[in-house]
C-alpha atoms as a PDB file:
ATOM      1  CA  UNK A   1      -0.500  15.513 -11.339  1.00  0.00           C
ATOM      2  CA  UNK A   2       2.470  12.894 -11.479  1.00  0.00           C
ATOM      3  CA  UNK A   3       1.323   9.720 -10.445  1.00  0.00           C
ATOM      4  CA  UNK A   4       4.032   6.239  -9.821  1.00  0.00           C
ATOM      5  CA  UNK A   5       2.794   3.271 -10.652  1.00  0.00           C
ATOM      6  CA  UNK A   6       3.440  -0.054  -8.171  1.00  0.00           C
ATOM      7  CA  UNK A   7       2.679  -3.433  -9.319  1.00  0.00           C
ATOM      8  CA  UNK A   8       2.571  -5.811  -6.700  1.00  0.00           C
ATOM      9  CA  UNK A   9       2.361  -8.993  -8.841  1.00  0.00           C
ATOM     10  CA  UNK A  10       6.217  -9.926  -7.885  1.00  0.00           C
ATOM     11  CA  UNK A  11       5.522  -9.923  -4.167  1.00  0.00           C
ATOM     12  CA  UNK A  12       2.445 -12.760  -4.228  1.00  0.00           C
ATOM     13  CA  UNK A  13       3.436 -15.248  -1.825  1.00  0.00           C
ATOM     14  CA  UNK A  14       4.843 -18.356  -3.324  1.00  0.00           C
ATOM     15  CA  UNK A  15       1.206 -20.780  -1.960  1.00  0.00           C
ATOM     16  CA  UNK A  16      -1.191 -18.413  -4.476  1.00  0.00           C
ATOM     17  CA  UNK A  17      -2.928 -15.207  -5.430  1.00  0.00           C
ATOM     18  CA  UNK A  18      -2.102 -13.593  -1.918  1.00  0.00           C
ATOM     19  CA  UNK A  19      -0.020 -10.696  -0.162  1.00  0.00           C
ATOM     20  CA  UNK A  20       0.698 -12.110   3.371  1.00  0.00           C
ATOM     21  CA  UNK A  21       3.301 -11.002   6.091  1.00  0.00           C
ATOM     22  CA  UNK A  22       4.937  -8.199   7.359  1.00  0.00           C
ATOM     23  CA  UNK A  23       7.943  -9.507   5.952  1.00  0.00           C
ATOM     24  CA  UNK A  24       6.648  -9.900   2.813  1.00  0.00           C
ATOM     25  CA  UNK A  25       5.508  -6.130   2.855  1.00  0.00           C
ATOM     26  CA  UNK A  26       8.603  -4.940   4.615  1.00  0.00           C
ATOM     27  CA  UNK A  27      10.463  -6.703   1.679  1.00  0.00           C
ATOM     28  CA  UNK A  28       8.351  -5.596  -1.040  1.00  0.00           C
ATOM     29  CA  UNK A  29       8.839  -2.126   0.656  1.00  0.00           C
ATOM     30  CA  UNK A  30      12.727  -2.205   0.275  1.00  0.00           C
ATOM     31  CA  UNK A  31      12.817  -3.211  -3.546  1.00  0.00           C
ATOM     32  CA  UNK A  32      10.312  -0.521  -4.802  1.00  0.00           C
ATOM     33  CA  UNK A  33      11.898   1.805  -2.877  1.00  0.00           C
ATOM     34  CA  UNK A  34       8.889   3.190  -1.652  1.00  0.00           C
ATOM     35  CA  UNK A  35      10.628   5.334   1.611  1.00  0.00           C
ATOM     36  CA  UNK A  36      11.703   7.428  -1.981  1.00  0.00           C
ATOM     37  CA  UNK A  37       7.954   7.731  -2.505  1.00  0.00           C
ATOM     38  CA  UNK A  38       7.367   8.804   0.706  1.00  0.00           C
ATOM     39  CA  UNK A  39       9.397  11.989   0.469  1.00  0.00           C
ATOM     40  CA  UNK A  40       7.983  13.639  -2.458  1.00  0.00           C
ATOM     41  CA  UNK A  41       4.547  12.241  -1.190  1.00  0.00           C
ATOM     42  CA  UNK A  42       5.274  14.627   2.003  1.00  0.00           C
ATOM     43  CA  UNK A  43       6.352  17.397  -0.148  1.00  0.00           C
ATOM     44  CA  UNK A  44       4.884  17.374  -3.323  1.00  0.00           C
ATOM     45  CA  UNK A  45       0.819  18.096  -3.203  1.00  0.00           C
ATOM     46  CA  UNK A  46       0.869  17.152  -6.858  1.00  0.00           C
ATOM     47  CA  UNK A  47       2.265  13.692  -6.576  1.00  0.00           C
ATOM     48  CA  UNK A  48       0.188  10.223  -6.231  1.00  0.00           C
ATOM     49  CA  UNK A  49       0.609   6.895  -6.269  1.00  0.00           C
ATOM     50  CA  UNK A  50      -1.311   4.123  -7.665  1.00  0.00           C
ATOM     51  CA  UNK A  51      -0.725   0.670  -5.631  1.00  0.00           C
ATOM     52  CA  UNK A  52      -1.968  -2.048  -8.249  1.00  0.00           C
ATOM     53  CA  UNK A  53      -3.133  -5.727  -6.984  1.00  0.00           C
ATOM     54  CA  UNK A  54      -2.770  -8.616  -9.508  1.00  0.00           C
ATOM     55  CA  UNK A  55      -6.981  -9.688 -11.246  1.00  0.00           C
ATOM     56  CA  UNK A  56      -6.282 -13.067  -9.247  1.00  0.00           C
ATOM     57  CA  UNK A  57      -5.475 -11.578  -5.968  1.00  0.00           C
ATOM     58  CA  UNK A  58      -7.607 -13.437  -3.080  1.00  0.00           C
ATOM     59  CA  UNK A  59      -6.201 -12.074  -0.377  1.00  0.00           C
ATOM     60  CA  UNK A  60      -4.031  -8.965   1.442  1.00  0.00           C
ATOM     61  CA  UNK A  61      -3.408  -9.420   5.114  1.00  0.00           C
ATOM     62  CA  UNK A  62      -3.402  -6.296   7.148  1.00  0.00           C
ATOM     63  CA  UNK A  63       0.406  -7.910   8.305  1.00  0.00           C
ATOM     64  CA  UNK A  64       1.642  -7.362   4.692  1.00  0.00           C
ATOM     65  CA  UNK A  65       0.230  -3.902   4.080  1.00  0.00           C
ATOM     66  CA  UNK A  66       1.715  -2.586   7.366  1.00  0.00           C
ATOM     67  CA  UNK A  67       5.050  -3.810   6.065  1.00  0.00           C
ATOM     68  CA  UNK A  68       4.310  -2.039   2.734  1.00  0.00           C
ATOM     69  CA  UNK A  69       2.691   1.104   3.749  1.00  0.00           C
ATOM     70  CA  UNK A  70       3.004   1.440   7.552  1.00  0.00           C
ATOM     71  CA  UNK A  71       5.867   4.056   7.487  1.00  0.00           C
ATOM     72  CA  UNK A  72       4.353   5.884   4.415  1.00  0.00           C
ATOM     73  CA  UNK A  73       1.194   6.346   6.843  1.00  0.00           C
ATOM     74  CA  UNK A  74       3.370   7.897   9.710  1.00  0.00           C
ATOM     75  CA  UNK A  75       5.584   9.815   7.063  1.00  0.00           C
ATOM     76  CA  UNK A  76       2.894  11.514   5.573  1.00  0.00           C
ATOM     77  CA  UNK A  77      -0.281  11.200   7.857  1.00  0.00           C
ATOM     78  CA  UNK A  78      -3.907  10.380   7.358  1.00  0.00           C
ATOM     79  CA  UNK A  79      -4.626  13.021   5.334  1.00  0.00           C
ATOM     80  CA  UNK A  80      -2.228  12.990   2.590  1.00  0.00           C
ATOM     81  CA  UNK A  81      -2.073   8.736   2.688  1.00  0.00           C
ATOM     82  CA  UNK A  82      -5.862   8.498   2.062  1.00  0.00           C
ATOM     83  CA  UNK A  83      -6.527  11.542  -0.701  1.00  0.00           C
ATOM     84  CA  UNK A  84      -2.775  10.610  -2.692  1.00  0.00           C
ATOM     85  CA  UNK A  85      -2.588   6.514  -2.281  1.00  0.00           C
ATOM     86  CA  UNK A  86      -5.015   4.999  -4.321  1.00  0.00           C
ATOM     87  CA  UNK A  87      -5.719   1.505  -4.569  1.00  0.00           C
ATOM     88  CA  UNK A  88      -6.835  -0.829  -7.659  1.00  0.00           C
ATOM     89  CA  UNK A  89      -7.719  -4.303  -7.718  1.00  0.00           C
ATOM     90  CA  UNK A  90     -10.501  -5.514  -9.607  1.00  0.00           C
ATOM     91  CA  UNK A  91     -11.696  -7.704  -6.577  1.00  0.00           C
ATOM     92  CA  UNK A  92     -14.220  -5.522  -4.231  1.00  0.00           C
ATOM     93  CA  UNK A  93     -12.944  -7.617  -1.428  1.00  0.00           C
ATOM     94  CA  UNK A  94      -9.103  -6.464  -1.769  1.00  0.00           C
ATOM     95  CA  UNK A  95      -9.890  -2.824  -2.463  1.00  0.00           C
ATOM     96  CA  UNK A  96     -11.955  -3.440   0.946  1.00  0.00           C
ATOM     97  CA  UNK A  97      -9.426  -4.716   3.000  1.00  0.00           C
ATOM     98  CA  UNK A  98      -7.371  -1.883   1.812  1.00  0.00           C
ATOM     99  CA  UNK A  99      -9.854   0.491   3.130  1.00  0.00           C
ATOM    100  CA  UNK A 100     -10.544  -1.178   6.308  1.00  0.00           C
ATOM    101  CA  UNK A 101      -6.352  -1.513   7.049  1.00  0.00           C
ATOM    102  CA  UNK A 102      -6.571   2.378   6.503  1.00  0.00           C
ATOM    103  CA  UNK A 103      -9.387   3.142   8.668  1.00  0.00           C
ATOM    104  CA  UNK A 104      -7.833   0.932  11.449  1.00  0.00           C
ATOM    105  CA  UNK A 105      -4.269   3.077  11.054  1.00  0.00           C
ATOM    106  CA  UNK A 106      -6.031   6.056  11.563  1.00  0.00           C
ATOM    107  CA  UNK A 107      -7.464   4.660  14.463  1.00  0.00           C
ATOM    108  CA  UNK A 108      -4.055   3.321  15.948  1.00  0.00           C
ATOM    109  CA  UNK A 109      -1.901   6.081  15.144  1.00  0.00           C
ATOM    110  CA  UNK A 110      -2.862   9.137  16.059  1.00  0.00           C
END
């Protein structure tokens, strides 16, 4: 399996240890080039990415994750986002947010 590795620590916002915004996300987006990702995650089964959150991260708000990942979730679908996107942060709380942002997708896009 080929797995890409995204670091987020260049898109904390500027007041602390946090990810907040849809601009922020949208931005953050744009640089890694992620709407790349999001063809081979359509295409190739084999492919996954690992989205990594900074040790100090406090907080990710649901705004800056639908910047991030919102078109990767209606690219690819529910499926494919939830068993090829894998999260890491090595706060519980984060990697729970994460989860709950995906659950509520699922929910609103259908």
């Amino acid at each position: 399996m080929m797995k890409v590795y995204i670091n987020l620590t260049p898109f904390k916002d500027i007041r602390g240890n946090i990810f907040v915004g849809n601009a922020q996300g949208e931005y953050a987006r744009e640089v890694l080039r992620i709407d790349i990702l999001d063809k081979k995650l359509k295409r190739d089964g084999d492919f996954e990415l690992e989205v990594q959150f900074p040790d100090d991260t406090v907080s990710v708000t649901s705004g800056f994750l639908e910047g991030l990942l919102g078109p990767t979730f209606k690219n690819v679908g529910y499926d494919a986002f939830y068993a090829r996107i894998k999260f890491y942060s090595k706060e519980y709380k984060i990697t729970k947010d994460v989860l709950d942002f995906i659950d509520l997708m699922k929910l609103t896009r259908k």
